[in-house]
N, C-alpha and C. Protein backbone atom coordinates (compact mmCIF):
# COMPACT_ATOMS: atom_id res chain seq x y z
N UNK A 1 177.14 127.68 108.01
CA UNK A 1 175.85 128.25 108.36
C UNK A 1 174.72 127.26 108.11
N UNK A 2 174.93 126.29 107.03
CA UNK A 2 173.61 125.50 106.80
C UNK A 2 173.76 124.51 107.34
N UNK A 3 174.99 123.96 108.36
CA UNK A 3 174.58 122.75 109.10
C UNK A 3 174.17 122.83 110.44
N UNK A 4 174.26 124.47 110.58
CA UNK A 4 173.46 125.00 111.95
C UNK A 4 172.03 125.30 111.62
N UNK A 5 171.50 125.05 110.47
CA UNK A 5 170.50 125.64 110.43
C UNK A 5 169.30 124.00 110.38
N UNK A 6 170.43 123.31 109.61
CA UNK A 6 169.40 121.84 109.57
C UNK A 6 168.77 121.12 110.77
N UNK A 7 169.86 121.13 112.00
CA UNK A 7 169.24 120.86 113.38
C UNK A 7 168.10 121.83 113.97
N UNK A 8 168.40 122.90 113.74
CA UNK A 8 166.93 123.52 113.92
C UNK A 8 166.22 123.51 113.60
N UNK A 9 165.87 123.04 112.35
CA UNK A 9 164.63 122.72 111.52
C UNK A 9 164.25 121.20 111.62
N UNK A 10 164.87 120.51 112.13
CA UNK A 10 164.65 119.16 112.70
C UNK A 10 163.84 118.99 113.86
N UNK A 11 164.57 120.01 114.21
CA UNK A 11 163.99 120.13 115.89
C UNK A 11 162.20 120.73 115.70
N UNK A 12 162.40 121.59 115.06
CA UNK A 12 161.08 122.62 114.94
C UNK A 12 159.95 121.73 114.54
N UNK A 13 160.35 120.62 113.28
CA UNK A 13 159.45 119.63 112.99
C UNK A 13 159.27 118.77 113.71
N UNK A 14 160.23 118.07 114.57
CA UNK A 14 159.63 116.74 115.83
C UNK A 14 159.06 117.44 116.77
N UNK A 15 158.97 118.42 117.05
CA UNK A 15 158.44 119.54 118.20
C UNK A 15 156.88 120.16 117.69
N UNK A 16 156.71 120.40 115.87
CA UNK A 16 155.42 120.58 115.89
C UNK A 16 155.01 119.16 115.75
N UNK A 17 155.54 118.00 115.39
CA UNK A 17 154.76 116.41 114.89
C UNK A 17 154.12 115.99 116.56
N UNK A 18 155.11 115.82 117.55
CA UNK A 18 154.65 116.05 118.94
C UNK A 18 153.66 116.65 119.49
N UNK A 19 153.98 118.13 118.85
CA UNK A 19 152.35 118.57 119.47
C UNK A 19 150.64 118.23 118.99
N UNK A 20 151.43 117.71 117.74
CA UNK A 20 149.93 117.13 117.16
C UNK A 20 149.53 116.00 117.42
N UNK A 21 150.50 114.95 117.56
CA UNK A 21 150.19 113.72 117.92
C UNK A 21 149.50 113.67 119.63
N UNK A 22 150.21 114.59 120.47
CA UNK A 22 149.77 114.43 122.07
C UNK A 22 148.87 115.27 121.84
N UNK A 23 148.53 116.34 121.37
CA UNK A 23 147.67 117.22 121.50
C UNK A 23 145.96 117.12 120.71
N UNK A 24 145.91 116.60 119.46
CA UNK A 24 145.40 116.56 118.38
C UNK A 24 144.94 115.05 118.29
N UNK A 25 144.79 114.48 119.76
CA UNK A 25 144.12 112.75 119.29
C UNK A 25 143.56 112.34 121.33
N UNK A 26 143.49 111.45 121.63
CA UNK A 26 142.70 111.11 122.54
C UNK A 26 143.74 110.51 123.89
N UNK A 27 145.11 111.11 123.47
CA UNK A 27 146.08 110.41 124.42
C UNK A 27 146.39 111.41 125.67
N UNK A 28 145.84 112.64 125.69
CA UNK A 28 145.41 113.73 127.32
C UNK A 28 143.68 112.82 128.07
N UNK A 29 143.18 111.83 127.21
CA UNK A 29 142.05 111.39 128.21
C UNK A 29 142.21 110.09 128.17
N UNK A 30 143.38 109.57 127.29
CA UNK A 30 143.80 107.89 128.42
C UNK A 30 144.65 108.18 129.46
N UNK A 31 145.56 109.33 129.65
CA UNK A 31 146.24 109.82 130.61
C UNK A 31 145.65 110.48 131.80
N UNK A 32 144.34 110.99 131.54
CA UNK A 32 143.53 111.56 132.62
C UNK A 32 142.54 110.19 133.28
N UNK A 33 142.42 109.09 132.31
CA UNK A 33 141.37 108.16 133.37
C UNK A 33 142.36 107.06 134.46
N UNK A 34 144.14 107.34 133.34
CA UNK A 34 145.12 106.39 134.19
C UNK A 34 145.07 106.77 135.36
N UNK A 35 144.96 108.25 135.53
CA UNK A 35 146.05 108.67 136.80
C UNK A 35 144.59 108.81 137.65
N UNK A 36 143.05 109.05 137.28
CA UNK A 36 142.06 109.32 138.60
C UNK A 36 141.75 107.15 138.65
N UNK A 37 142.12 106.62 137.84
CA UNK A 37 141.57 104.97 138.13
C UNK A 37 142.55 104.17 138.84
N UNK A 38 144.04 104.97 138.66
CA UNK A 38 145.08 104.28 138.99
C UNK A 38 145.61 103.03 138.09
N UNK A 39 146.99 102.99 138.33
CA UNK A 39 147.99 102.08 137.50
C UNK A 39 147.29 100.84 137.88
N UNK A 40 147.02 100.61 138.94
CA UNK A 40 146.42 98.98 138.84
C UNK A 40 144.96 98.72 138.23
N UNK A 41 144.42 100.00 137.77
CA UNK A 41 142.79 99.72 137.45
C UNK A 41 143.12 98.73 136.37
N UNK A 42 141.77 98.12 136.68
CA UNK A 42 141.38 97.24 135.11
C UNK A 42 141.03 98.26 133.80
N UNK A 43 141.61 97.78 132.89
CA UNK A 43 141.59 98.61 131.61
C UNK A 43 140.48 98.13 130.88
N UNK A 44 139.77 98.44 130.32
CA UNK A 44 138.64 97.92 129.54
C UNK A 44 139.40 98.06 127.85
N UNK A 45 139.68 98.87 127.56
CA UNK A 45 140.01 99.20 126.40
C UNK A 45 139.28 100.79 125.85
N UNK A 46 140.05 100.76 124.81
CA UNK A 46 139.65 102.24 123.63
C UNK A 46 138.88 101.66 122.85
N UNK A 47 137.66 102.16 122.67
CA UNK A 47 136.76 102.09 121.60
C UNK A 47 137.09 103.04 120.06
N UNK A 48 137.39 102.13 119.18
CA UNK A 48 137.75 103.10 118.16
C UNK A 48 136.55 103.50 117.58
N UNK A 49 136.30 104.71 116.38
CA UNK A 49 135.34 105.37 115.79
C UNK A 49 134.79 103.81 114.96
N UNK A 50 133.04 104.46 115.18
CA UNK A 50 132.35 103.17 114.38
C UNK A 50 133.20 101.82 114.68
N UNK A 51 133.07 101.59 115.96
CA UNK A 51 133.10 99.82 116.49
C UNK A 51 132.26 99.73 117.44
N UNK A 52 131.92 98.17 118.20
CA UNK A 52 130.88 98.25 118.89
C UNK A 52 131.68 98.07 119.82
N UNK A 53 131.28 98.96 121.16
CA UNK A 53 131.86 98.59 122.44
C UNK A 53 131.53 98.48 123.93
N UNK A 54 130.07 96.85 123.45
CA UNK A 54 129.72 96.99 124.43
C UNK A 54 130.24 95.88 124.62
N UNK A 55 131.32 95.09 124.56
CA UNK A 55 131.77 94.08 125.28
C UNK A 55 133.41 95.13 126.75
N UNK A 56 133.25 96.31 126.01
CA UNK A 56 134.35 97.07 126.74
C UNK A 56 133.30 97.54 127.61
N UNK A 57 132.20 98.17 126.91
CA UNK A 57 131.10 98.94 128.42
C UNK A 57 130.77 97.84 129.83
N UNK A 58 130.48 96.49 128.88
CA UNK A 58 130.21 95.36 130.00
C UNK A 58 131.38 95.66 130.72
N UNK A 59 132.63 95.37 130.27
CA UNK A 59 133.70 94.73 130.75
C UNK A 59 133.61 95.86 132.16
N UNK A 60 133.66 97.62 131.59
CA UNK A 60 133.39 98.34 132.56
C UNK A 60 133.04 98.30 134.13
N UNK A 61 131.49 97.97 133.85
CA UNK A 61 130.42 97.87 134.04
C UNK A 61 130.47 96.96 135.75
N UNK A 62 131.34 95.40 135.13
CA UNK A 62 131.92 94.20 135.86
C UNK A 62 132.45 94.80 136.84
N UNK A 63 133.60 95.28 135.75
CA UNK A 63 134.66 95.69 137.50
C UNK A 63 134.42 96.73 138.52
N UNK A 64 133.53 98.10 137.57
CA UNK A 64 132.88 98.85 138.89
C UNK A 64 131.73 98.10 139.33
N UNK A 65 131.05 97.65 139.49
CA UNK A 65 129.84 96.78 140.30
C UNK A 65 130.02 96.22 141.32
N UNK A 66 131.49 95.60 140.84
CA UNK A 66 132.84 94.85 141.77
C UNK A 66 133.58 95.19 142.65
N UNK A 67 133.58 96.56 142.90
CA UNK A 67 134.28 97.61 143.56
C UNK A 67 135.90 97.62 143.17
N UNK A 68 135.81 97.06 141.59
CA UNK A 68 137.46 97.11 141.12
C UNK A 68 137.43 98.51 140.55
N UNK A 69 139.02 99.67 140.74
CA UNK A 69 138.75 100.49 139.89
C UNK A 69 139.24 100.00 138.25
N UNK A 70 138.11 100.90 137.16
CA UNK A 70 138.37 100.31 135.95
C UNK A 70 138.25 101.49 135.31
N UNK A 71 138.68 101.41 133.84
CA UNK A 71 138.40 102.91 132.96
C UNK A 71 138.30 101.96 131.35
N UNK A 72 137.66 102.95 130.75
CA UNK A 72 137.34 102.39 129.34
C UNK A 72 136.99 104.27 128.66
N UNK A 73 137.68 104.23 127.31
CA UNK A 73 137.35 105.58 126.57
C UNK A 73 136.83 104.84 125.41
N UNK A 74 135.64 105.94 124.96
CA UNK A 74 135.09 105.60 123.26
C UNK A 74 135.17 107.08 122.76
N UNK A 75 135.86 106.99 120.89
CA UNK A 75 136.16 108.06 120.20
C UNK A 75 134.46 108.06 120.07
N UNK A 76 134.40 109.30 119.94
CA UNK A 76 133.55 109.75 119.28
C UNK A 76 134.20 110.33 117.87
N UNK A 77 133.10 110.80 116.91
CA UNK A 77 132.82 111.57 115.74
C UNK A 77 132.79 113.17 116.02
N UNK A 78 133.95 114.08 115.81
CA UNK A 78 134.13 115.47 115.98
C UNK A 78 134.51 115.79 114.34
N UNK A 79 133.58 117.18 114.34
CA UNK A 79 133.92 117.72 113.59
C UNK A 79 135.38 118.16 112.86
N UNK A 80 136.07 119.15 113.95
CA UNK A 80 137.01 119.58 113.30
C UNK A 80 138.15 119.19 114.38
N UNK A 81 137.62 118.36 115.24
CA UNK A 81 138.52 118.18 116.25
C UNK A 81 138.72 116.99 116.91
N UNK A 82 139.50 116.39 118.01
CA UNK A 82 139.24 114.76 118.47
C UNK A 82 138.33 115.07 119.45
N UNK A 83 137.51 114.27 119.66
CA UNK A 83 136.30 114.01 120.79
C UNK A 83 136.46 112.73 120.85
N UNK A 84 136.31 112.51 122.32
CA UNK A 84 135.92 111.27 123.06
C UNK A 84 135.48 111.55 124.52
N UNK A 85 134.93 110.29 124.73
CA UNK A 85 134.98 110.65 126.24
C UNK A 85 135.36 109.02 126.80
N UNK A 86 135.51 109.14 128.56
CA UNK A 86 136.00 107.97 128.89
C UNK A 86 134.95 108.06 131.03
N UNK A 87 135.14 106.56 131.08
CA UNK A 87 134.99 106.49 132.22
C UNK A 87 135.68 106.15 133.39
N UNK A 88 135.40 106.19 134.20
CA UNK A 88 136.58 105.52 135.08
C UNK A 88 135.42 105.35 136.39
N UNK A 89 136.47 104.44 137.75
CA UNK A 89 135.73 103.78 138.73
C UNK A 89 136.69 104.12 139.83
N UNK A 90 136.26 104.50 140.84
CA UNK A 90 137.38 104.35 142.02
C UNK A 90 136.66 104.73 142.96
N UNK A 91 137.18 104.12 144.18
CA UNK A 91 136.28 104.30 145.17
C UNK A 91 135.13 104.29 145.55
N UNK A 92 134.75 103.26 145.56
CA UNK A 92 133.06 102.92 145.03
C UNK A 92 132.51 103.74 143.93
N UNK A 93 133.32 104.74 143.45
CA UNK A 93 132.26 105.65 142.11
C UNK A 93 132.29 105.64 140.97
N UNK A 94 131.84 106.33 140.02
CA UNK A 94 131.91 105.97 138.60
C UNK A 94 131.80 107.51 138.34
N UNK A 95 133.00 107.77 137.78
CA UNK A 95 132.81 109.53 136.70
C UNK A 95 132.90 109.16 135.45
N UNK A 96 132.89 110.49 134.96
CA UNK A 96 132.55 110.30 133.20
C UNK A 96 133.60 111.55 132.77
N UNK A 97 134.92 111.55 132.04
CA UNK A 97 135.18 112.76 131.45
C UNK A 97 134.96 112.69 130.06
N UNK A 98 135.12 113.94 129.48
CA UNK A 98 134.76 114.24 128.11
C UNK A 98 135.76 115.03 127.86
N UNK A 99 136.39 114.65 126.81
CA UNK A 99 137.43 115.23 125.72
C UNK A 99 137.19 116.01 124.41
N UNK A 100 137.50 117.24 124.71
CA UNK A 100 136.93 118.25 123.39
C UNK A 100 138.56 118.56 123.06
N UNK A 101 139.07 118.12 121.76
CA UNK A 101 140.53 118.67 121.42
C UNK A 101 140.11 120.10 120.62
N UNK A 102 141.61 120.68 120.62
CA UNK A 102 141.72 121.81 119.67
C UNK A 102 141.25 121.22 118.40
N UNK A 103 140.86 122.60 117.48
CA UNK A 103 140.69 122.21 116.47
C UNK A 103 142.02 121.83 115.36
N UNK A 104 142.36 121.24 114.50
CA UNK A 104 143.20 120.53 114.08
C UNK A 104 143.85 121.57 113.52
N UNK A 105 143.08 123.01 112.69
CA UNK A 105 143.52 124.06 112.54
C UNK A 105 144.51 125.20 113.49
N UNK A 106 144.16 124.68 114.98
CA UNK A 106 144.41 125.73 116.06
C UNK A 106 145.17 125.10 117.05
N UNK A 107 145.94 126.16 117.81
CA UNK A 107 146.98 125.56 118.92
C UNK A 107 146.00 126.00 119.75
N UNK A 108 146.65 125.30 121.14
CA UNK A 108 145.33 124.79 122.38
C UNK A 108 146.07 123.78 122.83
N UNK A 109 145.22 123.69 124.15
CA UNK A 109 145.52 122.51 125.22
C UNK A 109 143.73 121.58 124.52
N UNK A 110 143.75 120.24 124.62
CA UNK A 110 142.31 119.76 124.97
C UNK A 110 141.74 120.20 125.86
N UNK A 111 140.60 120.33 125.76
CA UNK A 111 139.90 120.41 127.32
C UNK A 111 139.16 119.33 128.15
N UNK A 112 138.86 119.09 128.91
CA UNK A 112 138.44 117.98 129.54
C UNK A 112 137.48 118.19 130.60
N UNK A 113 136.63 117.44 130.70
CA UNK A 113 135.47 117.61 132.02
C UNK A 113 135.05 116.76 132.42
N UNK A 114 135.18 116.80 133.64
CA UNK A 114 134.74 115.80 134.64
C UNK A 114 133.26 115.90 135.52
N UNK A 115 132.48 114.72 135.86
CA UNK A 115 131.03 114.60 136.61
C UNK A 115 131.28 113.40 137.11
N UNK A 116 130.46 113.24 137.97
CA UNK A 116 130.47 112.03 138.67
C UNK A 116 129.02 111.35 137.95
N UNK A 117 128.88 110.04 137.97
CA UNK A 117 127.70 109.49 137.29
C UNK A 117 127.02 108.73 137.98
N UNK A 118 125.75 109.01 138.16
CA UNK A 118 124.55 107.98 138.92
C UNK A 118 124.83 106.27 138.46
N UNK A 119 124.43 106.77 136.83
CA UNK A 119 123.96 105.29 136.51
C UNK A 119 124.42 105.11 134.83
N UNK A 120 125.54 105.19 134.64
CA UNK A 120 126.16 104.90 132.83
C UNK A 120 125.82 104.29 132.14
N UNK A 121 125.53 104.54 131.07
CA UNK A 121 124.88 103.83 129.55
C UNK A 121 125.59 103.75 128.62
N UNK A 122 125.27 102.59 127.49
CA UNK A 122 125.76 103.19 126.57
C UNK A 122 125.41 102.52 125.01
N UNK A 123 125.10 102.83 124.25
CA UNK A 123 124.29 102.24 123.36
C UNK A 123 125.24 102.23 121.71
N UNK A 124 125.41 101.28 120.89
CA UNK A 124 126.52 101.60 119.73
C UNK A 124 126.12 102.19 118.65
N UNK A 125 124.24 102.61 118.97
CA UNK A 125 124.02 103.48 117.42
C UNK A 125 123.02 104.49 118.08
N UNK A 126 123.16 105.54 117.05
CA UNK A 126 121.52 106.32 117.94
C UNK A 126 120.77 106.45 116.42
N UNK A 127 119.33 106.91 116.96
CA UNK A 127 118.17 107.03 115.44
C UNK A 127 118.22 108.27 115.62
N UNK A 128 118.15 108.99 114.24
CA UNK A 128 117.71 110.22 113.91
C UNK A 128 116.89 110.48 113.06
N UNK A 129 115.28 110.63 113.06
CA UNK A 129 114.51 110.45 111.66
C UNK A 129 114.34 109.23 111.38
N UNK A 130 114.42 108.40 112.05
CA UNK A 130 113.75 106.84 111.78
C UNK A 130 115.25 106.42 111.16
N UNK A 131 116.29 107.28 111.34
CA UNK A 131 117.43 105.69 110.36
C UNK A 131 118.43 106.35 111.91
N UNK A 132 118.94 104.83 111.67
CA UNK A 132 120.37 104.38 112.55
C UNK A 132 121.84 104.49 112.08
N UNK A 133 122.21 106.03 113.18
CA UNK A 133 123.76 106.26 113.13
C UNK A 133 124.34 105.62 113.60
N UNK A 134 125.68 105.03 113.06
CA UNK A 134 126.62 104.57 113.96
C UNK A 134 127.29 105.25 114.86
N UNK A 135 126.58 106.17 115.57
CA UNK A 135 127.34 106.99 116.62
C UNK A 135 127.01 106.44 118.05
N UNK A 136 127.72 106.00 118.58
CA UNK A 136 127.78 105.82 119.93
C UNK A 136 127.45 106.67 120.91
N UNK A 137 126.32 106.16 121.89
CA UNK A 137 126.02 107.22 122.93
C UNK A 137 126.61 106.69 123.96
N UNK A 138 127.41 107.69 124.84
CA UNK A 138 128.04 106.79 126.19
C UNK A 138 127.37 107.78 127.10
N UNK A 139 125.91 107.60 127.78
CA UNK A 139 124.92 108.74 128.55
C UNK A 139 125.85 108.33 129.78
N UNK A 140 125.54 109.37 131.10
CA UNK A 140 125.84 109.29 132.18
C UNK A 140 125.43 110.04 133.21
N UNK A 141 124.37 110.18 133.91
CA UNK A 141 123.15 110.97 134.60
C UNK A 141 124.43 111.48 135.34
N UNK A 142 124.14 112.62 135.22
CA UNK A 142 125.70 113.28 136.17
C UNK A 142 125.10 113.54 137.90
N UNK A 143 125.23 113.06 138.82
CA UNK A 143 125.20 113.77 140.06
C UNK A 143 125.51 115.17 140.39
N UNK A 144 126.89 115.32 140.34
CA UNK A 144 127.73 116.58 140.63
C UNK A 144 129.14 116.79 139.75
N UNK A 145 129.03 117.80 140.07
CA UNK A 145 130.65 118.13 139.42
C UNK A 145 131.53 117.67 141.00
N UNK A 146 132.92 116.88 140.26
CA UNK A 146 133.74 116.33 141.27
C UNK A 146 134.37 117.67 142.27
């Protein structure tokens, strides 16, 4: 009876470690800018929490200007949950999605949202009260929803 019971409890744990790792971090919005930028886009890179990434925004920036498609994501700072958002380029355009995960407490899918963007920004600190966060703003004047 207990060596039927150890594979199930094996299983139950790589099955919840799985759902936290795909579910519970920023790997549903490098998978969402692969598949709208395509396998051949230029990758800019992941911006990790508190780094600067405007040599990845340039890099962006280059290849859509260029009419290459490209994608680049920056973590943001979430409370109880993963946030980021990412961009991508295709077809002459530039969208912006945003990644709101479950909370780390709660089962859930991430959610994700998509806009199309006029004109993308992105700056590596913002002021609040005269002092400077290291929070990254990645603005993006939205046109329309895709």
């Amino acid at each position: 009876m207990s060596r039927r019971i150890l594979p199930v409890c094996v299983g139950i744990v790589l099955a919840a470690g799985s759902y936290i790792v795909l579910w519970h971090s920023t790997a549903p919005l490098a998978l969402a800018l692969l598949v709208h930028a395509g396998p051949s886009s230029q990758d800019c890179g992941h911006v990790a929490l508190r780094s600067d990434g405007t040599a990845s925004f340039q890099c962006f920036v280059a290849a859509a200007t260029s009419g290459q498609p490209a994608r680049v994501s920056f973590a943001l700072q979430g409370i109880d949950s993963p946030v980021a958002v990412g961009l991508f380029s295709s077809n002459g355009s530039i969208s912006r999605i945003d990644l709101s995960g479950p909370a780390y407490f709660e089962a859930g899918l991430p959610r994700l949202r998509q806009v199309q963007c006029a004109s993308p920004a992105y700056a590596p600190s913002q002021t609040f009260q005269g002092v400077a966060i290291p929070v990254p703003v990645v603005a993006c004047n939205a046109t329309s929803a895709p």
